[in-house]
C-alpha atoms as a PDB file:
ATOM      1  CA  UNK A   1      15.289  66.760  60.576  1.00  0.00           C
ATOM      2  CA  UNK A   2      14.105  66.801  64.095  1.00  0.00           C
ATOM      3  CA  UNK A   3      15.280  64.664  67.001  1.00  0.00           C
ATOM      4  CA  UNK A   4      12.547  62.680  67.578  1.00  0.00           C
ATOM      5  CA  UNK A   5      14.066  60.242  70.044  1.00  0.00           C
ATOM      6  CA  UNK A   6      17.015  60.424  72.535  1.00  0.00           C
ATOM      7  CA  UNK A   7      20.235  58.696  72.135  1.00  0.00           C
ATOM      8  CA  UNK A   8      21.403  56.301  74.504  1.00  0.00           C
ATOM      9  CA  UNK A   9      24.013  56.915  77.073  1.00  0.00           C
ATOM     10  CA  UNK A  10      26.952  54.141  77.956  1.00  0.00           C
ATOM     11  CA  UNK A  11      26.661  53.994  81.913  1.00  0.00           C
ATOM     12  CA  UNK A  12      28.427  56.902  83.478  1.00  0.00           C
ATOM     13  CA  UNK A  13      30.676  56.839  86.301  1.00  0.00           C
ATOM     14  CA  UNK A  14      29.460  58.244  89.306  1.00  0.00           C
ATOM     15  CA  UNK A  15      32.121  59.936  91.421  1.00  0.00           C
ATOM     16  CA  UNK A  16      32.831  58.979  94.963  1.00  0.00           C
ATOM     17  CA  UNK A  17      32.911  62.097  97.449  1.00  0.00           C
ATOM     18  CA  UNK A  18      36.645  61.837  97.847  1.00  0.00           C
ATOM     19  CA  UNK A  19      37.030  62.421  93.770  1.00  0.00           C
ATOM     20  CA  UNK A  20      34.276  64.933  93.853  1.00  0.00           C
ATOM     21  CA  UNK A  21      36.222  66.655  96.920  1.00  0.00           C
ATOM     22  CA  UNK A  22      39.153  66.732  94.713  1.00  0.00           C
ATOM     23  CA  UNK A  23      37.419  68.077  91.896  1.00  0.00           C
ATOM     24  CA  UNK A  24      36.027  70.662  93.760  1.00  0.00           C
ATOM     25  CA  UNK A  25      39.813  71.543  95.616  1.00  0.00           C
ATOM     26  CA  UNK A  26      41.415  71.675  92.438  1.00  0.00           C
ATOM     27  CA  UNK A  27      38.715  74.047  90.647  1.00  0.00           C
ATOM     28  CA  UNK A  28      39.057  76.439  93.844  1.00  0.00           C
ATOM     29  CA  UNK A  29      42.704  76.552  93.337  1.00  0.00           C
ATOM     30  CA  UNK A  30      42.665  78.032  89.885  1.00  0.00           C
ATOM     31  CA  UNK A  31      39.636  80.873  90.461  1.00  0.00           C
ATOM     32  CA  UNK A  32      41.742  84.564  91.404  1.00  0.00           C
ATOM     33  CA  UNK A  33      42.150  85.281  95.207  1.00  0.00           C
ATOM     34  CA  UNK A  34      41.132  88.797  94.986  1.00  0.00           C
ATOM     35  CA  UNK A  35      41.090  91.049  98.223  1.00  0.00           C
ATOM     36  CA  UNK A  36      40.013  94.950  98.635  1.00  0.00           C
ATOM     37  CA  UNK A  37      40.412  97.216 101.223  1.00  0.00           C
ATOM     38  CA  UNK A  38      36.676  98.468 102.277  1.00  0.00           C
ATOM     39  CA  UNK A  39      38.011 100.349 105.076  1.00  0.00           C
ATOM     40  CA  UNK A  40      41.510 102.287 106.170  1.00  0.00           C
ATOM     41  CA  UNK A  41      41.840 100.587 109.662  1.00  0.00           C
ATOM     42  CA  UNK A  42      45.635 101.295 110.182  1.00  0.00           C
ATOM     43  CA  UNK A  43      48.277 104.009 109.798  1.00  0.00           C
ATOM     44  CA  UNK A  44      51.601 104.551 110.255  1.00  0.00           C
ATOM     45  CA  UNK A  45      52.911 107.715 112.070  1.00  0.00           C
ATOM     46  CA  UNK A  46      56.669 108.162 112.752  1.00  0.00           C
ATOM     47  CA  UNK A  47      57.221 104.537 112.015  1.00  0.00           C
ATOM     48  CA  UNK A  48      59.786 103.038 109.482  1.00  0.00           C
ATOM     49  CA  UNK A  49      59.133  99.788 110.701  1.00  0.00           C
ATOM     50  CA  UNK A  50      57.034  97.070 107.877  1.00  0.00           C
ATOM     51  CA  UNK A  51      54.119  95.743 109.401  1.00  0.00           C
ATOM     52  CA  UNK A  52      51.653  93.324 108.119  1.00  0.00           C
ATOM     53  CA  UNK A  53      48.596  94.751 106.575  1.00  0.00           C
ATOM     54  CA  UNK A  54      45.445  93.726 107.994  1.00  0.00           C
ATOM     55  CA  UNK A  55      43.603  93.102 105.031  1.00  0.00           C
ATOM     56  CA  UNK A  56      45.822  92.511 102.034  1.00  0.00           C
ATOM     57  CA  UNK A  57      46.772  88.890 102.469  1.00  0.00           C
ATOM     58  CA  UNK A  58      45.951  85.965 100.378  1.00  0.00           C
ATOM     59  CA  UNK A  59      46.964  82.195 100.706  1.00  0.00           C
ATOM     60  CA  UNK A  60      49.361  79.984  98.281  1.00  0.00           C
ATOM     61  CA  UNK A  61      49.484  76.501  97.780  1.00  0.00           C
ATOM     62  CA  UNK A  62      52.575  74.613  98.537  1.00  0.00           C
ATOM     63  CA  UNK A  63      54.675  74.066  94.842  1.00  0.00           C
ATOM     64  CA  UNK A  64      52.962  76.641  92.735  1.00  0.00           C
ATOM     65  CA  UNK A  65      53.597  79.492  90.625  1.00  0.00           C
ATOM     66  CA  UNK A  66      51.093  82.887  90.791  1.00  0.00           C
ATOM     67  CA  UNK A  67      51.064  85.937  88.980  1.00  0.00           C
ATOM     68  CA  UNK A  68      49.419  88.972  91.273  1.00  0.00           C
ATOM     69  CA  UNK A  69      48.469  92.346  91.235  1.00  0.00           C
ATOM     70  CA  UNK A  70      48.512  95.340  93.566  1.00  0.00           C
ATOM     71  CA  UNK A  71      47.215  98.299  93.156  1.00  0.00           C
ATOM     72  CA  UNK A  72      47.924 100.792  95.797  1.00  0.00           C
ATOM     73  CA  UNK A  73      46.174 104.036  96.871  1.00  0.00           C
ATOM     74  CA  UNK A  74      48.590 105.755  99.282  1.00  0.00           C
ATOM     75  CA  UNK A  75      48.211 109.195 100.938  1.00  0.00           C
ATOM     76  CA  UNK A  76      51.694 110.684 103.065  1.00  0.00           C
ATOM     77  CA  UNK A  77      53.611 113.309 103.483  1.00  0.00           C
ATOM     78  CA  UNK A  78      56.690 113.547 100.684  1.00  0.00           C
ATOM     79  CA  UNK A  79      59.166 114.140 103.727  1.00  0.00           C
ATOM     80  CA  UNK A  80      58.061 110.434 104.918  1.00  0.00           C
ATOM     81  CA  UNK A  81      57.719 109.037 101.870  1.00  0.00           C
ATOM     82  CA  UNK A  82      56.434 104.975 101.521  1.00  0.00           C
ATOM     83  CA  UNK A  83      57.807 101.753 101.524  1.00  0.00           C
ATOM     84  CA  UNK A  84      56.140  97.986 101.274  1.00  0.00           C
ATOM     85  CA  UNK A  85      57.414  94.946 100.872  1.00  0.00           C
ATOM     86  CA  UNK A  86      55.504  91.408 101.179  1.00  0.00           C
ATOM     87  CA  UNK A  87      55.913  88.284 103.351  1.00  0.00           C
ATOM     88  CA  UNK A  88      55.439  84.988 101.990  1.00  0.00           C
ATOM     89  CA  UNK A  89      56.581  81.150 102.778  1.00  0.00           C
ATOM     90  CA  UNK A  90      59.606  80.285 103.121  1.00  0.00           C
ATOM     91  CA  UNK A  91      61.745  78.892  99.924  1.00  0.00           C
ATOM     92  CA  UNK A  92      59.066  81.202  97.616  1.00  0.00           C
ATOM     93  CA  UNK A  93      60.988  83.368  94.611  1.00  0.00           C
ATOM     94  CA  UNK A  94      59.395  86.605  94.194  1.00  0.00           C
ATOM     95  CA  UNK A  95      60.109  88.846  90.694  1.00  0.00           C
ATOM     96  CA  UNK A  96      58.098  91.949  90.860  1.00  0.00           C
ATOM     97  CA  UNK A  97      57.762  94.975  88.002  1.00  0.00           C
ATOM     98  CA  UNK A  98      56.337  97.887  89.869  1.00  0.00           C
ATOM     99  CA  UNK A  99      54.312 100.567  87.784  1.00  0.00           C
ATOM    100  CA  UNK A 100      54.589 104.031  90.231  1.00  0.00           C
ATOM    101  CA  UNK A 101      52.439 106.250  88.888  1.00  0.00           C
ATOM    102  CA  UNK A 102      51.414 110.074  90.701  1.00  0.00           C
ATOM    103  CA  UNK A 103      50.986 113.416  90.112  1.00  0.00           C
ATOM    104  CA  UNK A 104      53.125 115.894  91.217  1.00  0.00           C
ATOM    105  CA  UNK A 105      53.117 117.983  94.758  1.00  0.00           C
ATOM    106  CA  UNK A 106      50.607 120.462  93.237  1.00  0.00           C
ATOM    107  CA  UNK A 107      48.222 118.063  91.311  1.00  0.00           C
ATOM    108  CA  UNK A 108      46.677 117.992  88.081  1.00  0.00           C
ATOM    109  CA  UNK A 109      44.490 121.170  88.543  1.00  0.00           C
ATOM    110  CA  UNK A 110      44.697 124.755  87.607  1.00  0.00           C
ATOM    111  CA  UNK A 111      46.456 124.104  83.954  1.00  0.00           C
ATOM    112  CA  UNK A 112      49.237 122.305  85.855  1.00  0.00           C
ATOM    113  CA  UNK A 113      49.729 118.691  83.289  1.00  0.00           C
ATOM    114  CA  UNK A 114      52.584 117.347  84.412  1.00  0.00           C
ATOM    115  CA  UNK A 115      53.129 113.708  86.408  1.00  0.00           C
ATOM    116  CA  UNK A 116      55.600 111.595  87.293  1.00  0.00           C
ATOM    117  CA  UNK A 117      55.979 107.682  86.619  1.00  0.00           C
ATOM    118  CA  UNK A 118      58.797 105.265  88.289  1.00  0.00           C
ATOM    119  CA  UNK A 119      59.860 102.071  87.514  1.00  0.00           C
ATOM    120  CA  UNK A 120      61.060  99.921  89.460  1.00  0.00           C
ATOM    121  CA  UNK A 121      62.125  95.638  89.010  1.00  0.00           C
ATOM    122  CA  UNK A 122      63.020  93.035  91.461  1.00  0.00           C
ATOM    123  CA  UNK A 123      64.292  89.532  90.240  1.00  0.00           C
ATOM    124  CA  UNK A 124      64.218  86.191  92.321  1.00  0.00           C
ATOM    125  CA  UNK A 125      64.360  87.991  95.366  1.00  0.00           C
ATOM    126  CA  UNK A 126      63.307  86.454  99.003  1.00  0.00           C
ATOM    127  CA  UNK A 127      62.784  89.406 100.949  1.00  0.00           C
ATOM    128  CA  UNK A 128      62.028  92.746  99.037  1.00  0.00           C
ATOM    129  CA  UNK A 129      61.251  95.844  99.578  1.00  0.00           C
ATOM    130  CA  UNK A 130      60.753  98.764  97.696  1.00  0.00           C
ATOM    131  CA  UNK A 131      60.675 102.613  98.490  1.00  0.00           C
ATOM    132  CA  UNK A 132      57.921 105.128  96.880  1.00  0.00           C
ATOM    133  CA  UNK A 133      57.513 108.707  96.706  1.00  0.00           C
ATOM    134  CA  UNK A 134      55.001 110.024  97.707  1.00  0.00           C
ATOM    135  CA  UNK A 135      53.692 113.989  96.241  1.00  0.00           C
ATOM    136  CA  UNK A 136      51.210 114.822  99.260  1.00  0.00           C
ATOM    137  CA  UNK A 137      49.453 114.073 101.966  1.00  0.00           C
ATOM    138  CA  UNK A 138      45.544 114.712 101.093  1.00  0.00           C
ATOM    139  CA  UNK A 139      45.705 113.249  97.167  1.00  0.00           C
ATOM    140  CA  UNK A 140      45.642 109.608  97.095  1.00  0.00           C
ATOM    141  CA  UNK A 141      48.199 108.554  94.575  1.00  0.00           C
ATOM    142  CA  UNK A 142      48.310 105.148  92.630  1.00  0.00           C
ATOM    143  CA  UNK A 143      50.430 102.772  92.023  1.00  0.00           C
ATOM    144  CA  UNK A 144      50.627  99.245  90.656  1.00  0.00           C
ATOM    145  CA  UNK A 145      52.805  96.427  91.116  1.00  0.00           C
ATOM    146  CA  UNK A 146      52.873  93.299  88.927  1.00  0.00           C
ATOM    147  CA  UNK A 147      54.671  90.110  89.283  1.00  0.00           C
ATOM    148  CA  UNK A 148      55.008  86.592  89.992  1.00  0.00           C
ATOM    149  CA  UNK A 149      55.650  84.869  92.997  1.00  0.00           C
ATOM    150  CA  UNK A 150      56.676  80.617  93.032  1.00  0.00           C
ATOM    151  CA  UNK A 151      56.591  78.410  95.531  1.00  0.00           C
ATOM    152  CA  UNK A 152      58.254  75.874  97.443  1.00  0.00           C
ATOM    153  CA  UNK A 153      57.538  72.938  99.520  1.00  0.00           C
ATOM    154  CA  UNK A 154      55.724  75.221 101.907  1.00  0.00           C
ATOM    155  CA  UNK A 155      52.025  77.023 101.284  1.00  0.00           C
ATOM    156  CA  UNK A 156      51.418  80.216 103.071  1.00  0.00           C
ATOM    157  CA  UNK A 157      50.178  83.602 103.278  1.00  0.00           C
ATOM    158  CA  UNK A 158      51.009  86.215 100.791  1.00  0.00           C
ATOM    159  CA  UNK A 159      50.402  89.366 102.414  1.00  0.00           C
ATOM    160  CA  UNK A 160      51.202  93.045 101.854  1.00  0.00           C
ATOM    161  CA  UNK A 161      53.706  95.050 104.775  1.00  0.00           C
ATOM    162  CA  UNK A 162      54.328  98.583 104.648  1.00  0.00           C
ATOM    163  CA  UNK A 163      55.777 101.621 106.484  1.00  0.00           C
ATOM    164  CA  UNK A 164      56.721 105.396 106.106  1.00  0.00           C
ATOM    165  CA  UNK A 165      60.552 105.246 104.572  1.00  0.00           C
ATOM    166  CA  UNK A 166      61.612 108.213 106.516  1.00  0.00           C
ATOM    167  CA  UNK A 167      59.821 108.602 109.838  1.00  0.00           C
ATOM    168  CA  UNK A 168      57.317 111.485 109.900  1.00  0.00           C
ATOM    169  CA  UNK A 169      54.615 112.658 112.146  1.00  0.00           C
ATOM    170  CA  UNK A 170      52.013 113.035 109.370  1.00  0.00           C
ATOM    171  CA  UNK A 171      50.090 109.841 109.185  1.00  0.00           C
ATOM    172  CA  UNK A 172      50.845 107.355 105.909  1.00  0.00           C
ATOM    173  CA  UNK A 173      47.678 105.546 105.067  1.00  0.00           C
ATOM    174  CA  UNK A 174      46.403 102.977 102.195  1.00  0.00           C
ATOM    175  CA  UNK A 175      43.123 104.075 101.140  1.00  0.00           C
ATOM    176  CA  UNK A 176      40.401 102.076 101.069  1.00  0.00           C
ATOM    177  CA  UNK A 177      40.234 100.370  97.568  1.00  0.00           C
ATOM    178  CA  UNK A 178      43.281  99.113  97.383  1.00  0.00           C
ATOM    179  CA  UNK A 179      43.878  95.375  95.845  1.00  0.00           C
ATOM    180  CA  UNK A 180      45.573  92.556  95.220  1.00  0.00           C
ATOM    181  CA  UNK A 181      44.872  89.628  93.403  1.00  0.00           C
ATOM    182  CA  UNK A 182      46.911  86.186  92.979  1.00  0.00           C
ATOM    183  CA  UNK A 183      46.273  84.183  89.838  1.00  0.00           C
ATOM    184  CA  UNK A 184      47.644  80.716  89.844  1.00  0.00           C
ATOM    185  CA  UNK A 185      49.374  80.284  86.414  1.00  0.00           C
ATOM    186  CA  UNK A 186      51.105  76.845  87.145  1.00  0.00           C
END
């Protein structure tokens, strides 16, 4: 049977612009903050030292809990080696499960199969940093970190920092395409 006249509707409420605003607030909160590199606009050369990166930073809401994502595409000499750590607000809990993942100093090529994966865990930590090999300085190598990060009273930038570990004059870089992404899980 076809539907040959409309029902009617009880009246609707019409939001105001303050509940729409809200609406609209909350609904932005829960999409993934997702940031890429596009370009490699810093290095570090015979620095230890973490520094902000100038791309990989995304913003948290005050009381919240978020699961991110970084992948990493690092090229270094082994003798300096990579480290990274993040900053984020004050009174936040970090617990991280980082995925290394690279090839050895001679690659994948010419027969040569064999890689190397680390593993690394942090738990409820409110400063970390971690320390990475690195194989060599023209292959980018990858590696992923996974975690979640909650909260306080305070919202704030979550942003990557990194350095060489040991200091080195060939330049460490993170290659364009890099990520991270913060999901807001609660």
């Amino acid at each position: 049977m076809a539907l040959t006249t409309l029902p009617s509707l009880p009246a609707m409420h019409t939001p105001q612009a303050a509940e729409f605003a809200a609406l609209l607030a909350a609904v932005s909160e829960l999409q993934p903050k997702y940031v890429q590199k596009t370009s490699e606009t810093q290095y570090k050369q015979s620095d230890t030292a973490l520094a902000n990166d100038d791309t990989l930073v995304v913003q948290m809401a005050a009381n919240a809990k978020y699961r991110y994502e970084l992948g990493l595409f690092i090229v270094g000499n082994e003798a300096g080696d990579f480290k990274f750590g993040f900053t984020f607000p004050t009174g936040a809990v970090l617990n991280q499960l980082q995925i290394a993942g690279f090839v050895n100093d001679s690659g994948l090529s010419g027969g040569n199969t064999s890689a190397t994966v680390e593993y690394h865990a942090i738990l409820a930590a409110s400063s970390p940093s971690l320390g990475l090999s690195i194989g060599n300085s023209t292959t980018p190598l990858g590696y992923l970190v996974e975690g979640t990060i909650t909260t306080a009273a305070t919202a704030g930038a979550f942003q990557l920092q990194w350095a060489q570990a040991t200091s080195n004059a060939t330049q460490t870089k993170v290659k364009s395409g890099s990520w991270i992404e913060l999901r807001r899980v609660a």
